[in-house]
N, C-alpha and C. Protein backbone atom coordinates (compact mmCIF):
# COMPACT_ATOMS: atom_id res chain seq x y z
N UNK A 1 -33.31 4.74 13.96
CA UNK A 1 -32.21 4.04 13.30
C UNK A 1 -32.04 2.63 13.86
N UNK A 2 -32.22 2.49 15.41
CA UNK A 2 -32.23 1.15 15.51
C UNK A 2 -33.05 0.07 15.43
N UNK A 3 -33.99 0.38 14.66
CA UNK A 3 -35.53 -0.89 14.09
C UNK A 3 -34.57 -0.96 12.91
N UNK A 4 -34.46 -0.13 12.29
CA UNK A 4 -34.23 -0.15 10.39
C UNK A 4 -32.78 -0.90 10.68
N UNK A 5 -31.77 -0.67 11.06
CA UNK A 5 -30.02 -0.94 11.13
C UNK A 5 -30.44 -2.66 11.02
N UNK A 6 -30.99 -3.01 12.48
CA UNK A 6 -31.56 -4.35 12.87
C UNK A 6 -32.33 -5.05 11.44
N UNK A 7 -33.45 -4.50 11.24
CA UNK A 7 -34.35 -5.29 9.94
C UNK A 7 -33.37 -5.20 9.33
N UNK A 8 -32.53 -3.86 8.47
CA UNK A 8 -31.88 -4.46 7.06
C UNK A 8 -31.00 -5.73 7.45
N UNK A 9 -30.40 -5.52 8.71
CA UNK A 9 -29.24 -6.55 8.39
C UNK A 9 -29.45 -7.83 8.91
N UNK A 10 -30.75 -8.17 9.50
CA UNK A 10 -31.56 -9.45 10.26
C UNK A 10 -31.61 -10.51 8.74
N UNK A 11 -31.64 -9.75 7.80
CA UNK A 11 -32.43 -9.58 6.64
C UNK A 11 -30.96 -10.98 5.73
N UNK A 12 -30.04 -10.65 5.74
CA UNK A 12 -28.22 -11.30 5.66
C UNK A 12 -28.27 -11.90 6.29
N UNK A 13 -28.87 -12.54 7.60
CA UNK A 13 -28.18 -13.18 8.52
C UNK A 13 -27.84 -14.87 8.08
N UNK A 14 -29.04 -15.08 7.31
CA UNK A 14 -28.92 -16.92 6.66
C UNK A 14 -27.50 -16.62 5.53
N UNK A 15 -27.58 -15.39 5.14
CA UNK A 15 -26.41 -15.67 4.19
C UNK A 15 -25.13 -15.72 4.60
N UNK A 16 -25.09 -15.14 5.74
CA UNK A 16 -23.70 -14.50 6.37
C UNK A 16 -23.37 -15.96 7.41
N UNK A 17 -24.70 -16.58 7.72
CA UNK A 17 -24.27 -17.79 8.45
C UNK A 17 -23.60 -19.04 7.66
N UNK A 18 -23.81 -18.66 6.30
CA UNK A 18 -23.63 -19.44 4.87
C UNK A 18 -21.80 -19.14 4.72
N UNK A 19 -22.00 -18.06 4.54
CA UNK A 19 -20.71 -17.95 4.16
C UNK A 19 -19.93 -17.68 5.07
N UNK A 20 -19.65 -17.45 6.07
CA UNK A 20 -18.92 -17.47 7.00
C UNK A 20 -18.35 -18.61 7.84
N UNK A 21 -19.97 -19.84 7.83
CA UNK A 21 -19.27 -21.28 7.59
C UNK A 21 -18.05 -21.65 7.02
N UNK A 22 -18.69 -21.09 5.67
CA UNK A 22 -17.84 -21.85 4.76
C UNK A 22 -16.31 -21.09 5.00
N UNK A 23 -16.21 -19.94 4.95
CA UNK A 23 -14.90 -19.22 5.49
C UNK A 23 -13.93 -20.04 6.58
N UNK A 24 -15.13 -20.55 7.44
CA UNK A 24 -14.36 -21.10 8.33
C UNK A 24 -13.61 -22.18 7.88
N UNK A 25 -14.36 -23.00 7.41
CA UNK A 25 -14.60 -24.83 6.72
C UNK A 25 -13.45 -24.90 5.50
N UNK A 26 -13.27 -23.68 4.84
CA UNK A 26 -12.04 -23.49 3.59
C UNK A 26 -10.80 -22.92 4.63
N UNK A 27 -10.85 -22.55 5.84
CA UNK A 27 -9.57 -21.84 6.11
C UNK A 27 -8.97 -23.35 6.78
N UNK A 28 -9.88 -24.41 7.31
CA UNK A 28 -9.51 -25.47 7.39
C UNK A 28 -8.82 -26.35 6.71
N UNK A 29 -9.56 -26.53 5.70
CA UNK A 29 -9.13 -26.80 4.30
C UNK A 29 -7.69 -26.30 3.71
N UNK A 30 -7.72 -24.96 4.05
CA UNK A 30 -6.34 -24.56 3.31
C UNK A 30 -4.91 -24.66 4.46
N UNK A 31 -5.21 -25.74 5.49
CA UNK A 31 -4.04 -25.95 6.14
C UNK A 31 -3.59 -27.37 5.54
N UNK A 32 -4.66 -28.28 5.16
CA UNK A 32 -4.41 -29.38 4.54
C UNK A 32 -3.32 -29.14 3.21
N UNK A 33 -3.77 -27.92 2.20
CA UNK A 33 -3.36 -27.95 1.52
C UNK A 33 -1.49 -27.74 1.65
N UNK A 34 -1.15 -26.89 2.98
CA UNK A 34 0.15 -26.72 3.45
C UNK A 34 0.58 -27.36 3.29
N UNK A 35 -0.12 -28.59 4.40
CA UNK A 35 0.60 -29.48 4.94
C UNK A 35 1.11 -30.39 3.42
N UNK A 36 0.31 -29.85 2.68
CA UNK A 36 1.23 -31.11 1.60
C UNK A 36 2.01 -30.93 0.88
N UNK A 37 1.78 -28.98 0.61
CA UNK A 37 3.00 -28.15 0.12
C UNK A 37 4.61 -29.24 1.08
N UNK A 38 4.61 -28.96 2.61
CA UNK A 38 5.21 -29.30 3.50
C UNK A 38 6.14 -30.46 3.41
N UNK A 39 5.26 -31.21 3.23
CA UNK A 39 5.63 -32.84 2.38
C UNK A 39 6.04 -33.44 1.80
N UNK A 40 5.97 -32.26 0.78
CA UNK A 40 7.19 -32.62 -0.50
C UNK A 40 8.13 -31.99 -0.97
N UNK A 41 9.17 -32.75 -0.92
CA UNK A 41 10.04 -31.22 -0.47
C UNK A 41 10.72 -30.71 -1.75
N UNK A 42 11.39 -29.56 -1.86
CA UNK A 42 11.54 -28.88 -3.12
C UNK A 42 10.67 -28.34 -3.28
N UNK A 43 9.24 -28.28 -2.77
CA UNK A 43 8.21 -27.26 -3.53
C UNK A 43 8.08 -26.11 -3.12
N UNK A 44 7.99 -25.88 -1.67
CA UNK A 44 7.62 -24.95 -0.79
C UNK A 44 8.51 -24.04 -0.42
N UNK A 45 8.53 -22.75 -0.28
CA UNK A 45 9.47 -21.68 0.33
C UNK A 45 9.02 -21.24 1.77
N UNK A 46 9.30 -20.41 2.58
CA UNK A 46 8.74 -20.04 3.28
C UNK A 46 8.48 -18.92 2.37
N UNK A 47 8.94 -18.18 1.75
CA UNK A 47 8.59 -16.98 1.20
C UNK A 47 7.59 -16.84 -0.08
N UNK A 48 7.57 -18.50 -0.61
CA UNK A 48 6.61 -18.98 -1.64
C UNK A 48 5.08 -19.15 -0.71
N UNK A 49 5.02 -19.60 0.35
CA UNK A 49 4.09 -19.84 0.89
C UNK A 49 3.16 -18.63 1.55
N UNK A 50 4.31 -17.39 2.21
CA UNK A 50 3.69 -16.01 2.08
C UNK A 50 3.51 -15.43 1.39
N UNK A 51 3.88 -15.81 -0.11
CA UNK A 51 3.42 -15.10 -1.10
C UNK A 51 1.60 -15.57 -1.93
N UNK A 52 1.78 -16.72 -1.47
CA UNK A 52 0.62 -17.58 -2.54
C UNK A 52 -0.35 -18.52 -1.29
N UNK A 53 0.41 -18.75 -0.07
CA UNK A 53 -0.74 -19.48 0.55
C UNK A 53 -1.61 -19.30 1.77
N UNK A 54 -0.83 -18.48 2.40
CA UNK A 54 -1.30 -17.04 3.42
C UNK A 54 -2.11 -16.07 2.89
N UNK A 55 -1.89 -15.44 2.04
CA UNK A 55 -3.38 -14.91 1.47
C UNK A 55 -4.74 -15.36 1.54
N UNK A 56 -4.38 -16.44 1.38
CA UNK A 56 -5.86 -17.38 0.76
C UNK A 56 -6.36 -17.81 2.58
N UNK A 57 -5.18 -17.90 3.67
CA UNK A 57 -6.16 -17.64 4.81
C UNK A 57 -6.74 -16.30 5.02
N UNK A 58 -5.57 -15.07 4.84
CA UNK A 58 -6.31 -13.82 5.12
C UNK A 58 -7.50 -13.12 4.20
N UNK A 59 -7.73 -14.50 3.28
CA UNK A 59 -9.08 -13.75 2.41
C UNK A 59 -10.13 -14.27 3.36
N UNK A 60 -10.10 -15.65 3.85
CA UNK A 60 -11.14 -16.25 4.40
C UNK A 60 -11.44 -15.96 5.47
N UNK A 61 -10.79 -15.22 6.66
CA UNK A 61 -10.78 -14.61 7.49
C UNK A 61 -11.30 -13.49 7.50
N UNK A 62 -10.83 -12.80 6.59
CA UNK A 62 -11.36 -11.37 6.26
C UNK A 62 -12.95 -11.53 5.85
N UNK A 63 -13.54 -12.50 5.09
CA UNK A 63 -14.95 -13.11 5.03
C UNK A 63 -15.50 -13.81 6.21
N UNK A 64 -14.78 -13.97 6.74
CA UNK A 64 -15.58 -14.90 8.41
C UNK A 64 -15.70 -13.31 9.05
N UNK A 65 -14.67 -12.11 9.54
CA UNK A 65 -14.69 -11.39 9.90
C UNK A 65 -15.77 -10.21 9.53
N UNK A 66 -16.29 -10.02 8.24
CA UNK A 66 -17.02 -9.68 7.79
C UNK A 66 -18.35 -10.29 8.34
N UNK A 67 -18.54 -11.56 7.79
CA UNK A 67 -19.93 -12.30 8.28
C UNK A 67 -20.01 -12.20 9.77
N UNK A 68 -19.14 -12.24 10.31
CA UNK A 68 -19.51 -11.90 11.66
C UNK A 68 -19.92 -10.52 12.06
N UNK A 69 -19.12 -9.11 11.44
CA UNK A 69 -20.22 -7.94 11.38
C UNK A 69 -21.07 -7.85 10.98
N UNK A 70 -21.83 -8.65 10.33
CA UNK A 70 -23.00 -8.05 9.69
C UNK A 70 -24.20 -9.23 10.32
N UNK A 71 -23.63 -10.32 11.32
CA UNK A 71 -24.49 -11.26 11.91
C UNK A 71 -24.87 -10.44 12.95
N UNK A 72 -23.93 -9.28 13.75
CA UNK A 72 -24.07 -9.03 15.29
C UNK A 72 -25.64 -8.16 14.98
N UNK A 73 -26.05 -8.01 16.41
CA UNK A 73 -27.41 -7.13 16.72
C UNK A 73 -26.95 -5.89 16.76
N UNK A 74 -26.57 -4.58 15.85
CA UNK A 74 -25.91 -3.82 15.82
C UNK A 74 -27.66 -3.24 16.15
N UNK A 75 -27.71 -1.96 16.45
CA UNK A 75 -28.20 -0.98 17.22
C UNK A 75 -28.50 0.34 15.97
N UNK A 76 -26.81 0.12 15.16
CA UNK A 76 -27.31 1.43 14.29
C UNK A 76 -26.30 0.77 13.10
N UNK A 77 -26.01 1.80 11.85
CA UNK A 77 -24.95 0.97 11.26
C UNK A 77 -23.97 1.50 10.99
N UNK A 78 -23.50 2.72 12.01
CA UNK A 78 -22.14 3.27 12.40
C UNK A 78 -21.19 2.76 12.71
N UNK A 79 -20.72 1.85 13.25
CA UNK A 79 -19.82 0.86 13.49
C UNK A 79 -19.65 -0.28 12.91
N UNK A 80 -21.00 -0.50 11.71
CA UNK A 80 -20.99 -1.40 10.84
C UNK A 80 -19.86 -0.73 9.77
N UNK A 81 -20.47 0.58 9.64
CA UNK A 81 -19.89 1.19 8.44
C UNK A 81 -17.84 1.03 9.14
N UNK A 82 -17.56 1.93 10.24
CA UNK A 82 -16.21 2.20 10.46
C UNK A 82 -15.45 0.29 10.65
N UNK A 83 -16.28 -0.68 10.99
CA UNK A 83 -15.42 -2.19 10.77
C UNK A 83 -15.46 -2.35 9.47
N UNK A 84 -16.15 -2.10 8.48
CA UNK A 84 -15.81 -2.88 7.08
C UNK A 84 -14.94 -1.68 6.34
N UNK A 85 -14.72 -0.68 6.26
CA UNK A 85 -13.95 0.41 5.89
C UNK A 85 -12.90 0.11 6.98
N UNK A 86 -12.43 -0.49 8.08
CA UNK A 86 -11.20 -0.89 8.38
C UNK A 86 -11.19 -2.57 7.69
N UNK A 87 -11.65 -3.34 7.35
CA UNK A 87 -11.65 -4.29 6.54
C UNK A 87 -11.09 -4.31 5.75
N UNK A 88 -11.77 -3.62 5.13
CA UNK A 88 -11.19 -3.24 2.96
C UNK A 88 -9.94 -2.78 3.47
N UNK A 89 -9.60 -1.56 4.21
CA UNK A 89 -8.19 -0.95 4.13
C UNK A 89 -7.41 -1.88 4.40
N UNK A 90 -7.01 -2.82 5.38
CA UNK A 90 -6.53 -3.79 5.97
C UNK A 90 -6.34 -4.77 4.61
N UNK A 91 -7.55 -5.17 3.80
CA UNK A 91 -7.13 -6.01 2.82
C UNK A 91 -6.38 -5.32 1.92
N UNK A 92 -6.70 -4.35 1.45
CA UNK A 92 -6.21 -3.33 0.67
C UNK A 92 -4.39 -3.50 0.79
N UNK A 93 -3.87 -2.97 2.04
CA UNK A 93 -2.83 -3.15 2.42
C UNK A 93 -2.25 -4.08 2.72
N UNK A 94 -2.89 -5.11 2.73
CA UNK A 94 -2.18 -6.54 2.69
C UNK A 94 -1.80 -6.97 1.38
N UNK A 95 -3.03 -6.80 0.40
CA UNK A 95 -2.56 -6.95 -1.28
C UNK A 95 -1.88 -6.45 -1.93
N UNK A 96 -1.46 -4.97 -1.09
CA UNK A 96 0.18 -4.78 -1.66
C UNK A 96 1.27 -5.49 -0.95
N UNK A 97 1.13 -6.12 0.36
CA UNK A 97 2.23 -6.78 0.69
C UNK A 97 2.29 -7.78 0.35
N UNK A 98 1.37 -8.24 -0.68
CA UNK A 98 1.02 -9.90 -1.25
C UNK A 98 2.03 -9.57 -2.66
N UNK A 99 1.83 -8.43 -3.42
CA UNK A 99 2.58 -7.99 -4.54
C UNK A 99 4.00 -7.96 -4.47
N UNK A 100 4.04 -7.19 -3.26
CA UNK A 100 6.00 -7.25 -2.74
C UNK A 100 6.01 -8.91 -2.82
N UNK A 101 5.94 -9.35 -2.37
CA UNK A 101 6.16 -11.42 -1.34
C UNK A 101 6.06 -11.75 -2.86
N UNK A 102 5.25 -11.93 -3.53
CA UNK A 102 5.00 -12.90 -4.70
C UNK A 102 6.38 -11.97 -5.70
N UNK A 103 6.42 -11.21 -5.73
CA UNK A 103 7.65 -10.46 -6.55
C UNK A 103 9.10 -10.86 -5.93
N UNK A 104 8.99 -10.87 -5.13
CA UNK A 104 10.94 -11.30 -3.61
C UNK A 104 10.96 -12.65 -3.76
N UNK A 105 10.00 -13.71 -4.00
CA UNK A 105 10.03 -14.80 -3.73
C UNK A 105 10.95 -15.82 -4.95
N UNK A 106 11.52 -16.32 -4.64
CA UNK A 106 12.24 -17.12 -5.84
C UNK A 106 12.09 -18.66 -6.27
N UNK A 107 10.63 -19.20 -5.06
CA UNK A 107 10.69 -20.23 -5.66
C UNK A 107 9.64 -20.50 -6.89
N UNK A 108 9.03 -20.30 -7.41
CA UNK A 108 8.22 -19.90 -8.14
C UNK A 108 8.04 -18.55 -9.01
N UNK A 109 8.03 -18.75 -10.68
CA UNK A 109 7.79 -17.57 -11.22
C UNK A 109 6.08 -17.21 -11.61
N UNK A 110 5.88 -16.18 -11.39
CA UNK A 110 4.57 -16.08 -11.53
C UNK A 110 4.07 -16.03 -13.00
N UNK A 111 2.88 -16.08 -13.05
CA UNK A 111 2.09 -16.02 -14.40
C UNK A 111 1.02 -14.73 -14.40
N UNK A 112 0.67 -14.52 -15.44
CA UNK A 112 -0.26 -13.50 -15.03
C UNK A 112 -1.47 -14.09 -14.93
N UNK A 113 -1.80 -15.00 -14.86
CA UNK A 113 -3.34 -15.38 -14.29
C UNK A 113 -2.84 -15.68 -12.34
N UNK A 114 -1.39 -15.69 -12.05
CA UNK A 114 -1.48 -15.80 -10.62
C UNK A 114 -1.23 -13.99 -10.31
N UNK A 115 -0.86 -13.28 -11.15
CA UNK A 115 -0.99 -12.05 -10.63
C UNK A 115 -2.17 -11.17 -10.22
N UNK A 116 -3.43 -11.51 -10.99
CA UNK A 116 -4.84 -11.79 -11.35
C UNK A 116 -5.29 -12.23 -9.91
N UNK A 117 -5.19 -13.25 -9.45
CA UNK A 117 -6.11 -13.85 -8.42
C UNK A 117 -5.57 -13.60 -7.43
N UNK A 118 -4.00 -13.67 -7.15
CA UNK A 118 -3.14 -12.87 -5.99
C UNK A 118 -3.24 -11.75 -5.53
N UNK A 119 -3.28 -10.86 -6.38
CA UNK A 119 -3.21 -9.21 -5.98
C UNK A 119 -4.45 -8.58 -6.99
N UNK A 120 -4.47 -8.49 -8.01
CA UNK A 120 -5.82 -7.73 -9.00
C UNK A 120 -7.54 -8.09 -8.18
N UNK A 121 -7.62 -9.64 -8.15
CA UNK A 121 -8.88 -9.35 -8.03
C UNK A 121 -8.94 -9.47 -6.47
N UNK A 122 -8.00 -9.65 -5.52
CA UNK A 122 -8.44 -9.17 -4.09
C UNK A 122 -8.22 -7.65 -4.14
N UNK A 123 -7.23 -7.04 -4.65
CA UNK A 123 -7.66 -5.92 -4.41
C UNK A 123 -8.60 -4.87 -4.70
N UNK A 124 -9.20 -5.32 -6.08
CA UNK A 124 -10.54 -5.04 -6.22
C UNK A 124 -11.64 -5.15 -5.13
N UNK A 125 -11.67 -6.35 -4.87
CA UNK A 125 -12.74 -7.03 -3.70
C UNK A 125 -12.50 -5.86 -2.67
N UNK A 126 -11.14 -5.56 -2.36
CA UNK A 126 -11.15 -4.83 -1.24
C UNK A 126 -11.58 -3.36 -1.64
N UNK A 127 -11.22 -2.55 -2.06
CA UNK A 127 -11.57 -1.36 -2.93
C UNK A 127 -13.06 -1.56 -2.83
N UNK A 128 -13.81 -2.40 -3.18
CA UNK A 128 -15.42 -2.04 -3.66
C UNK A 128 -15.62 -2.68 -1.68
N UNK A 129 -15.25 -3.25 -1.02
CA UNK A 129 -15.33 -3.28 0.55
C UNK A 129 -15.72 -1.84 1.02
N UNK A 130 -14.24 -0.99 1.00
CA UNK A 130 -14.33 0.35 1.22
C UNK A 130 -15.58 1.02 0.31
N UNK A 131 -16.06 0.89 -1.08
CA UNK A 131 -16.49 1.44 -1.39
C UNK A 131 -18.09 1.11 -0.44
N UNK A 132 -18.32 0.09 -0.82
CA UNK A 132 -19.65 -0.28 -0.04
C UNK A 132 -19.64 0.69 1.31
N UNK A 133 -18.50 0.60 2.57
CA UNK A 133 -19.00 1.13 3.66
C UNK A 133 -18.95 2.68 3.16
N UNK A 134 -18.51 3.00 2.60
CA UNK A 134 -18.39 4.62 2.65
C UNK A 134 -19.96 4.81 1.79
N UNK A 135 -20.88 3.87 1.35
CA UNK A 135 -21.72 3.86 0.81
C UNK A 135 -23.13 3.42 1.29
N UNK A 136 -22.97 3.25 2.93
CA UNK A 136 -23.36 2.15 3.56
C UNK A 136 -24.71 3.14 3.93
N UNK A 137 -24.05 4.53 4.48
CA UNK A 137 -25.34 5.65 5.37
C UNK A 137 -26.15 5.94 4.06
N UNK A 138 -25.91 5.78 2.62
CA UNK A 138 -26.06 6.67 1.43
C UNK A 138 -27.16 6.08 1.25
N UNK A 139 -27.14 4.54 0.79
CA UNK A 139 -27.80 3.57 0.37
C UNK A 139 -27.34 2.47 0.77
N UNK A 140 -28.21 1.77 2.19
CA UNK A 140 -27.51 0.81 2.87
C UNK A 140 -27.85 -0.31 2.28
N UNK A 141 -28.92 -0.76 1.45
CA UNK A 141 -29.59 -1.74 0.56
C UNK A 141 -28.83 -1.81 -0.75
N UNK A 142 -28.51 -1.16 -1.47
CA UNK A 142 -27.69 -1.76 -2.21
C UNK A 142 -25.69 -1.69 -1.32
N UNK A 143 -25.58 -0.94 -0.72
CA UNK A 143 -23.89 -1.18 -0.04
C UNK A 143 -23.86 -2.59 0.48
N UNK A 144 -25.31 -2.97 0.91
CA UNK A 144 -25.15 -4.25 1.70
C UNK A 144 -24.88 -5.51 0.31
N UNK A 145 -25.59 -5.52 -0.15
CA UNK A 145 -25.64 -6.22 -1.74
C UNK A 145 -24.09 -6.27 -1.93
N UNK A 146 -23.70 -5.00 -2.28
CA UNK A 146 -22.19 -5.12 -2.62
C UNK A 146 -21.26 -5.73 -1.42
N UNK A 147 -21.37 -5.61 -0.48
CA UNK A 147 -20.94 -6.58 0.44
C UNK A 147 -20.63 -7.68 0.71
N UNK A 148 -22.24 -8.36 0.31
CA UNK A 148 -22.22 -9.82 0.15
C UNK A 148 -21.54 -10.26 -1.16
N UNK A 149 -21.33 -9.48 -2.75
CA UNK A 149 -20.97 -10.36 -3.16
C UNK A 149 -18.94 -9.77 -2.97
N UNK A 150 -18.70 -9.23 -2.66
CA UNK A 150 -17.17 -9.37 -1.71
C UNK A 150 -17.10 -10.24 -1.28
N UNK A 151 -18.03 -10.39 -0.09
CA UNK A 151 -17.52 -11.69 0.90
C UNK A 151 -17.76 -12.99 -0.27
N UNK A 152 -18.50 -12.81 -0.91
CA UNK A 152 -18.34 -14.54 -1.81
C UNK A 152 -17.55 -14.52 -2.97
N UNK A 153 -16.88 -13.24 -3.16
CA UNK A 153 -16.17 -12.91 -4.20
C UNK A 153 -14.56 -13.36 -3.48
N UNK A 154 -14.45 -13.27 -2.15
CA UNK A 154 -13.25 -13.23 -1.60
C UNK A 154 -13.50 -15.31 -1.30
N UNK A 155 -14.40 -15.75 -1.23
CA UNK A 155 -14.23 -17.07 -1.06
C UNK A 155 -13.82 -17.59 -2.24
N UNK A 156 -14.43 -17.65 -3.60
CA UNK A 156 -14.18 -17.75 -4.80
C UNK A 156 -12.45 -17.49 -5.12
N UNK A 157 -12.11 -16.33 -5.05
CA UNK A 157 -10.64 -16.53 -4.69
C UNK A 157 -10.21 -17.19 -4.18
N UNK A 158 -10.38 -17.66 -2.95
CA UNK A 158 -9.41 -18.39 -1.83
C UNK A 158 -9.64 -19.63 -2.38
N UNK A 159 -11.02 -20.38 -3.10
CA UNK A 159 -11.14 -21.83 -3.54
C UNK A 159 -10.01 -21.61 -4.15
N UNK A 160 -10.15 -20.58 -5.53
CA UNK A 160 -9.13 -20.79 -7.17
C UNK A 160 -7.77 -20.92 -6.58
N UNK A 161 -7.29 -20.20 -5.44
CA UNK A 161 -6.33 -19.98 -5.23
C UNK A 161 -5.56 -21.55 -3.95
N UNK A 162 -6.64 -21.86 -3.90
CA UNK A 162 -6.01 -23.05 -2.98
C UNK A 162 -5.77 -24.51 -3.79
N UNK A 163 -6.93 -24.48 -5.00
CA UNK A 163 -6.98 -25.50 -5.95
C UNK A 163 -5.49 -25.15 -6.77
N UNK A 164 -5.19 -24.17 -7.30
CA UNK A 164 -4.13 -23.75 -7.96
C UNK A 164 -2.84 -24.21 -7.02
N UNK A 165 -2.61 -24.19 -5.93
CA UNK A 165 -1.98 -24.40 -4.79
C UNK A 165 -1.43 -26.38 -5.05
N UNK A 166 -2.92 -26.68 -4.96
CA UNK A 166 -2.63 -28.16 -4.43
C UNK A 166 -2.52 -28.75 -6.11
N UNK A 167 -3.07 -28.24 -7.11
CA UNK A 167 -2.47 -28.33 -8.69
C UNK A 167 -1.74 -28.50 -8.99
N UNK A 168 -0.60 -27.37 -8.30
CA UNK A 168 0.82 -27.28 -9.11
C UNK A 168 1.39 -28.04 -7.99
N UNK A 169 0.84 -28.58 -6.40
CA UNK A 169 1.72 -29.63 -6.34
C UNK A 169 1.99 -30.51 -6.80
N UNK A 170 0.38 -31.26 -7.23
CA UNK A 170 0.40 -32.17 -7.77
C UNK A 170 1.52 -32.64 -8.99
N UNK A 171 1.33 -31.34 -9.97
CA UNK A 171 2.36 -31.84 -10.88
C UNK A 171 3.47 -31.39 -11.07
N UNK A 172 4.36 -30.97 -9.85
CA UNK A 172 5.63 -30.44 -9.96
C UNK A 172 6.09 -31.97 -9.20
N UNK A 173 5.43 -32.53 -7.98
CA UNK A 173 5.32 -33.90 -7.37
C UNK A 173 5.44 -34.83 -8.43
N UNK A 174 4.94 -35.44 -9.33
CA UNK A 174 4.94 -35.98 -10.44
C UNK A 174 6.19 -36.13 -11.41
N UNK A 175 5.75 -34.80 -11.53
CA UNK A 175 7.53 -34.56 -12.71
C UNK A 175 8.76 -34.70 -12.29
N UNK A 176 8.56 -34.43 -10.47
CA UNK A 176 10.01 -34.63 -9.91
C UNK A 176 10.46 -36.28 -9.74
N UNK A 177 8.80 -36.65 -9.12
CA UNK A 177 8.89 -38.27 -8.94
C UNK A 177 9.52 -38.91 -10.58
N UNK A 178 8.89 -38.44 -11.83
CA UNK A 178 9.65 -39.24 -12.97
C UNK A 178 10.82 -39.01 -13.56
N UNK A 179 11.58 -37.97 -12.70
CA UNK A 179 13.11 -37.35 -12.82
C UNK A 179 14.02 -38.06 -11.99
């Protein structure tokens, strides 16, 4: 088990160095975007911001965290399998506390394309997470597949969701400035 664990996952490593960059490089990114929430004032809640802009770090995290299991020299892929099945659950359970926050929050009413990218398609992402590891001893070649596109499925979110972010500053900023 430990030649095969090693080759399959030696095998990810340019991708996982790819995206886990970038995990890093967008969670950067999405403090900029705060800070401008921050800036202008009237836009931001604290409870608007745990609902819609904290996610979008704990997706990218949760993808750096990922790329980093599947970079290490693991030995076998037992502990590969029990970190990404605590992954998914962890996201899992965060995307219902993303559902409560975006529902309590009053500065902002939601739409259903933000219910969609907020809570539907991370919690999907997370769901097929779990599914992959519980899928991982079965068929570790395709679980791994499904893996990777999570982790770029969860970046893809965090872009839409940070562009949507610095969007509606833009033009709530605007409309207030010509009021």
């Amino acid at each position: 088990m430990e030649n095969s664990a090693h080759a399959l996952l030696s095998v990810w490593e340019t991708y996982y160095v790819i995206l886990g960059s970038s995990a890093a490089a967008l969670t950067g990114l999405q403090f900029v975007v705060i800070a401008l929430v921050a800036d202008t004032p009237g836009l931001g809640s604290e409870d608007s911001v745990s609902a819609f802009g904290t996610p979008t770090i704990v997706h990218f995290c949760l993808c750096l965290f990922v790329a980093a299991i599947l970079s290490a020299p693991w030995s076998s892929l037992i502990p590969v399998t029990w970190l990404l099945l605590a992954a998914g659950s962890i996201g899992v359970f965060y995307s219902l506390i993303v559902f409560r926050r975006a529902r309590r929050q009053t500065t902002y009413r939601p739409v259903a394309e933000d219910w969609l990218w907020h809570v539907a398609f991370p919690l999907i992402a997370y769901g097929a997470l779990i599914a992959a590891a519980v899928f991982l001893g079965q068929d570790p070649a395709s679980a791994l597949f499904l893996v990777g596109a999570v982790a770029l499925t969860l970046i893809f979110i965090g872009i839409h969701n940070a562009w949507d972010s610095v969007a509606y500053v833009a033009v709530q900023h605007r409309s207030k400035q010509r009021e």
